[in-house]
C-alpha atoms as a PDB file:
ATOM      1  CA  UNK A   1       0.105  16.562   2.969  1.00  0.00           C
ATOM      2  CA  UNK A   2      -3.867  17.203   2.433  1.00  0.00           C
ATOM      3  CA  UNK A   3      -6.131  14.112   2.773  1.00  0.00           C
ATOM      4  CA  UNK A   4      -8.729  15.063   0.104  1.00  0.00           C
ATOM      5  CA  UNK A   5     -11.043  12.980  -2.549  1.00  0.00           C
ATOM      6  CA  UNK A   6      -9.402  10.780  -4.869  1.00  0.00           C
ATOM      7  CA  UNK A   7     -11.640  11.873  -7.416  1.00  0.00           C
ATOM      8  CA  UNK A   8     -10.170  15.186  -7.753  1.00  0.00           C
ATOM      9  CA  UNK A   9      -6.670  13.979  -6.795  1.00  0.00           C
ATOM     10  CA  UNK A  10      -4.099  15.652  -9.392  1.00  0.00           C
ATOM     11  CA  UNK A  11      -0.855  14.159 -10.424  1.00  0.00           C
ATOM     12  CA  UNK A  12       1.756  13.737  -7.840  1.00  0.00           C
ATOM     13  CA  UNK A  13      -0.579  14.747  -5.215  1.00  0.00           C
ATOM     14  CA  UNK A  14       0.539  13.307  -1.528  1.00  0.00           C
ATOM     15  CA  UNK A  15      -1.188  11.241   0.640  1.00  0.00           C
ATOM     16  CA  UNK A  16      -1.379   9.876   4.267  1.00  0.00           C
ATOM     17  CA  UNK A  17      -2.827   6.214   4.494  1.00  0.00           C
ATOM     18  CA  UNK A  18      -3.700   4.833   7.820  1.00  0.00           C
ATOM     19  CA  UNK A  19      -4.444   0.971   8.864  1.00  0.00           C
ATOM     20  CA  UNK A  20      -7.686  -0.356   7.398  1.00  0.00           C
ATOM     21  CA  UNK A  21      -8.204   3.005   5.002  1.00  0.00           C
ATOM     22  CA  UNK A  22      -8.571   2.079   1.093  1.00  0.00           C
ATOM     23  CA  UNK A  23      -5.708   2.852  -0.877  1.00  0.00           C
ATOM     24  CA  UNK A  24      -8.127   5.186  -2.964  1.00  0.00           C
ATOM     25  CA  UNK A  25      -8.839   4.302  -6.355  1.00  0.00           C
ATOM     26  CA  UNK A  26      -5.399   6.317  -8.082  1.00  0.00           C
ATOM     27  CA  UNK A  27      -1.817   4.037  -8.495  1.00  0.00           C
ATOM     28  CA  UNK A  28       0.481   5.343  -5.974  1.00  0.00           C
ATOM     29  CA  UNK A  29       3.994   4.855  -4.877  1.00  0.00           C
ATOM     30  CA  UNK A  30       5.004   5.025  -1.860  1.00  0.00           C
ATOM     31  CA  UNK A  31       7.295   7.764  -0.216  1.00  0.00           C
ATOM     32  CA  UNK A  32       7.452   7.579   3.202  1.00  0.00           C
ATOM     33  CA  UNK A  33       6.505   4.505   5.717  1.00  0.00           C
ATOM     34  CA  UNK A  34       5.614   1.207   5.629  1.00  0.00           C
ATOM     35  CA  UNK A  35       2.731  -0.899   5.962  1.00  0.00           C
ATOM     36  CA  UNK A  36       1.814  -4.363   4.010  1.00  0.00           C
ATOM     37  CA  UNK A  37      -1.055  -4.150   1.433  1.00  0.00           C
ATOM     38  CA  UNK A  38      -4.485  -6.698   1.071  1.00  0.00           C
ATOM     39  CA  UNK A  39      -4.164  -6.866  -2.918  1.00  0.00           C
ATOM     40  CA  UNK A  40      -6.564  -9.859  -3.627  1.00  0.00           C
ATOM     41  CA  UNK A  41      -8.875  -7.646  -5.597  1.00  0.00           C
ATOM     42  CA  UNK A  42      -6.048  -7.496  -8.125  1.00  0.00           C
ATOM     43  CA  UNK A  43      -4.346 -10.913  -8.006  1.00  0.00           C
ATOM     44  CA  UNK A  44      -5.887 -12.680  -5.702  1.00  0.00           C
ATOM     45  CA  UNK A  45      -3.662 -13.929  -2.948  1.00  0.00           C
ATOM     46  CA  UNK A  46      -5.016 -13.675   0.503  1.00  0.00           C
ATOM     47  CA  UNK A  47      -1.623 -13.031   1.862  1.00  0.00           C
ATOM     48  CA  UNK A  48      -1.059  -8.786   2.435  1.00  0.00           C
ATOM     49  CA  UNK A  49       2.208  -7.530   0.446  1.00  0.00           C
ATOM     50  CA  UNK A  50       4.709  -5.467   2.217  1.00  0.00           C
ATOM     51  CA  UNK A  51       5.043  -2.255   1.133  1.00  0.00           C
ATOM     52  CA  UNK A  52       8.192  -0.253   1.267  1.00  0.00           C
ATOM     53  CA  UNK A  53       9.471   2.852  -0.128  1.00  0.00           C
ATOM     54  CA  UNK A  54       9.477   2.913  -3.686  1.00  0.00           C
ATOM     55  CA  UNK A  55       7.389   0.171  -4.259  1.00  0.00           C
ATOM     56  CA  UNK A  56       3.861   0.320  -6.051  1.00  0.00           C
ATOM     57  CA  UNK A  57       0.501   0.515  -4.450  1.00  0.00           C
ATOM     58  CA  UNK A  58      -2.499  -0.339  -6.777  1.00  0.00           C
ATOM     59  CA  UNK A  59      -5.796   1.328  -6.292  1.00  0.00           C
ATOM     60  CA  UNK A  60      -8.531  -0.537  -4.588  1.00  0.00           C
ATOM     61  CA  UNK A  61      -6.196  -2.334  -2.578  1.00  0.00           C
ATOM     62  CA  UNK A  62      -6.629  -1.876   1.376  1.00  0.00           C
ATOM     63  CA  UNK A  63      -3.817  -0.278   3.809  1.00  0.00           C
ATOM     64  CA  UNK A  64      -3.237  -3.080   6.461  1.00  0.00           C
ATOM     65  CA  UNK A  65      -0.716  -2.744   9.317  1.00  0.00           C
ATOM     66  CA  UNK A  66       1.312   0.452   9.407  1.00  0.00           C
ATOM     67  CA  UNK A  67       1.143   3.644   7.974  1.00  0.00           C
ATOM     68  CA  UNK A  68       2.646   4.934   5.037  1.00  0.00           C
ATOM     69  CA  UNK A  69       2.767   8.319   2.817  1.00  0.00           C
ATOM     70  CA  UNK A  70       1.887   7.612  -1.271  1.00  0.00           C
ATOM     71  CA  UNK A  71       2.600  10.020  -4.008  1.00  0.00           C
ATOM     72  CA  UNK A  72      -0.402   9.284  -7.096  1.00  0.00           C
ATOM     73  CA  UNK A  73       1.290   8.151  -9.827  1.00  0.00           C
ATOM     74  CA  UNK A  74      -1.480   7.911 -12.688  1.00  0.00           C
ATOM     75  CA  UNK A  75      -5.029   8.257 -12.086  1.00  0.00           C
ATOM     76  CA  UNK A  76      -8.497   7.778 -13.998  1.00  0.00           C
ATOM     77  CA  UNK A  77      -8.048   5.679 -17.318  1.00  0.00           C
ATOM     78  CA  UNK A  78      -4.236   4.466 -16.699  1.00  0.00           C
ATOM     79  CA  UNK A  79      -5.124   3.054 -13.229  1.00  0.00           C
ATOM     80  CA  UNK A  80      -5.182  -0.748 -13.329  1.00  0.00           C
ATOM     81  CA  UNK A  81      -8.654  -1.856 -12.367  1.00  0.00           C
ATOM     82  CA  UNK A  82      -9.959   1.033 -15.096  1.00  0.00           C
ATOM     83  CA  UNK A  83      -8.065  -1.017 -17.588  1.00  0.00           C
ATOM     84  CA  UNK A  84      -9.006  -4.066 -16.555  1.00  0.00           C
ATOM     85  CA  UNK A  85     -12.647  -3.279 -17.291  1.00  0.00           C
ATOM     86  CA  UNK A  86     -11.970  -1.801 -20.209  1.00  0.00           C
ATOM     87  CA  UNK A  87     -10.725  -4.894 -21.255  1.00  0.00           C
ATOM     88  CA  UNK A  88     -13.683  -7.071 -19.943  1.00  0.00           C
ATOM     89  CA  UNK A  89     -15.969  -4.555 -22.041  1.00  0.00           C
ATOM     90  CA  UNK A  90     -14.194  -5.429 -24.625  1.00  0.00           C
ATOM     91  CA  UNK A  91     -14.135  -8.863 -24.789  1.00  0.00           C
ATOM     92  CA  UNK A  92     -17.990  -8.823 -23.526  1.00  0.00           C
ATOM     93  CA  UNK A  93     -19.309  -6.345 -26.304  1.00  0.00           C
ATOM     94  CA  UNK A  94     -16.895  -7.862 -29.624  1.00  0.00           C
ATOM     95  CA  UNK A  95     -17.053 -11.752 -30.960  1.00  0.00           C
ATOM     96  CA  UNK A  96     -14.547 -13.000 -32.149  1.00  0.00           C
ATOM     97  CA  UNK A  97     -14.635 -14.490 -35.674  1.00  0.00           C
ATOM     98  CA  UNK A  98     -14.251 -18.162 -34.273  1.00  0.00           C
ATOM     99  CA  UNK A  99     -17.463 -17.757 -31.661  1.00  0.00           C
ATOM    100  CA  UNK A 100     -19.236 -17.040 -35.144  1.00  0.00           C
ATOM    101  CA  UNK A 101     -17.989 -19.684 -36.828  1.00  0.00           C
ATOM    102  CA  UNK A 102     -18.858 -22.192 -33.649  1.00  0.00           C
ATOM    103  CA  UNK A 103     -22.545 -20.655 -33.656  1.00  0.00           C
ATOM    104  CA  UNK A 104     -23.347 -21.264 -37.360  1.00  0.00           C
ATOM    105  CA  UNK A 105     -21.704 -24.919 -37.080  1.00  0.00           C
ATOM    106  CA  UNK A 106     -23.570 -25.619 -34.119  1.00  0.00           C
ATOM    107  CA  UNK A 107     -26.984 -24.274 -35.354  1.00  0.00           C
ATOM    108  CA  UNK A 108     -26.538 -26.041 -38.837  1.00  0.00           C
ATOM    109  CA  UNK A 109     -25.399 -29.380 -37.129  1.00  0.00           C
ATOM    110  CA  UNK A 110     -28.083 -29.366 -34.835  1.00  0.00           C
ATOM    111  CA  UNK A 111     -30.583 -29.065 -37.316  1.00  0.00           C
ATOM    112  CA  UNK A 112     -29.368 -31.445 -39.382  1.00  0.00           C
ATOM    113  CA  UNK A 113     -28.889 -34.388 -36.215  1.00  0.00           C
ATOM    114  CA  UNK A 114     -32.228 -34.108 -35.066  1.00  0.00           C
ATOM    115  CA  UNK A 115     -33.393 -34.167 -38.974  1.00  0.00           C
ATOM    116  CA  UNK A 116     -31.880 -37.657 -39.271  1.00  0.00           C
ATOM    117  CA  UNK A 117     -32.788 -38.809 -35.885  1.00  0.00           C
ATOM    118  CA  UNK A 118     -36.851 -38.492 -36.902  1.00  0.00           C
ATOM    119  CA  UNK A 119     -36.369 -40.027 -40.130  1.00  0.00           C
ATOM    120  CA  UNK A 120     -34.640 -42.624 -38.692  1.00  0.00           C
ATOM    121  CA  UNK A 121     -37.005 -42.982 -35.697  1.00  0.00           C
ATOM    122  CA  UNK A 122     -39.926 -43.026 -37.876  1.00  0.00           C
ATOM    123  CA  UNK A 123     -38.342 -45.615 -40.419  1.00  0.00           C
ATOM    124  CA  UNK A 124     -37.921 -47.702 -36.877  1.00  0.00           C
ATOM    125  CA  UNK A 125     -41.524 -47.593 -35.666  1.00  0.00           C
ATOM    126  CA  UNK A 126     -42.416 -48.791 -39.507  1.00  0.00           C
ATOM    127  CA  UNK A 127     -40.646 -52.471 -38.641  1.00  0.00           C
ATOM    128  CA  UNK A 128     -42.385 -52.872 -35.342  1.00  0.00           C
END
């Protein structure tokens, strides 16, 4: 078992996570130990997740009581958080055809109310 950078972490590489130590940024599973898990970045529950053998450990997550041995499962692009933002991208960078649709409404609309507001305000002040 090496401890080395998750950056250059190949497939089915092993890996010794202590208390408090991020669960470095790869999908793991986990082989050997125990330990529960703070996954809030992912879901959002303040409550740590036990971790046992076999079961999943997402990257980003932090290593909380115990000490366990992962195996990376998938790293770089298939690693949830990378997905995640590639889906946030996505939905930042395309409209979709509806948001168009709601723009040209809204800027035709609002031409058009404060159009008949004036003449109506100025047919108002004519009566006075």
């Amino acid at each position: 078992m090496l401890n080395v950078s998750p950056i250059r972490s190949p497939l089915h590489l092993r890996c010794r996570l202590n208390k408090g130590e991020r669960a470095i940024p790869l999908y793991n599973v986990v082989i050997l130990g125990k330990s529960t898990v703070n996954e809030s970045i992912l879901t959002g529950e303040i409550v740590p997740a036990p971790k046992h053998v076999y079961y999943f450990v997402y990257g980003g997550t932090v290593t909380g009581s115990g000490r366990k041995v992962n195996q990376c499962t998938a790293f770089g692009d298939d690693v949830v958080l990378s997905q995640i933002m590639k889906i946030v991208k996505d939905a930042r960078t395309n409209r979709a055809i509806s948001e168009a649709f709601a723009d040209l409404v809204s800027a035709i609309f609002s031409h058009t109310v404060d159009m008949i507001s004036e003449f109506a305000f100025e047919g108002r002040q004519d009566s006075w």
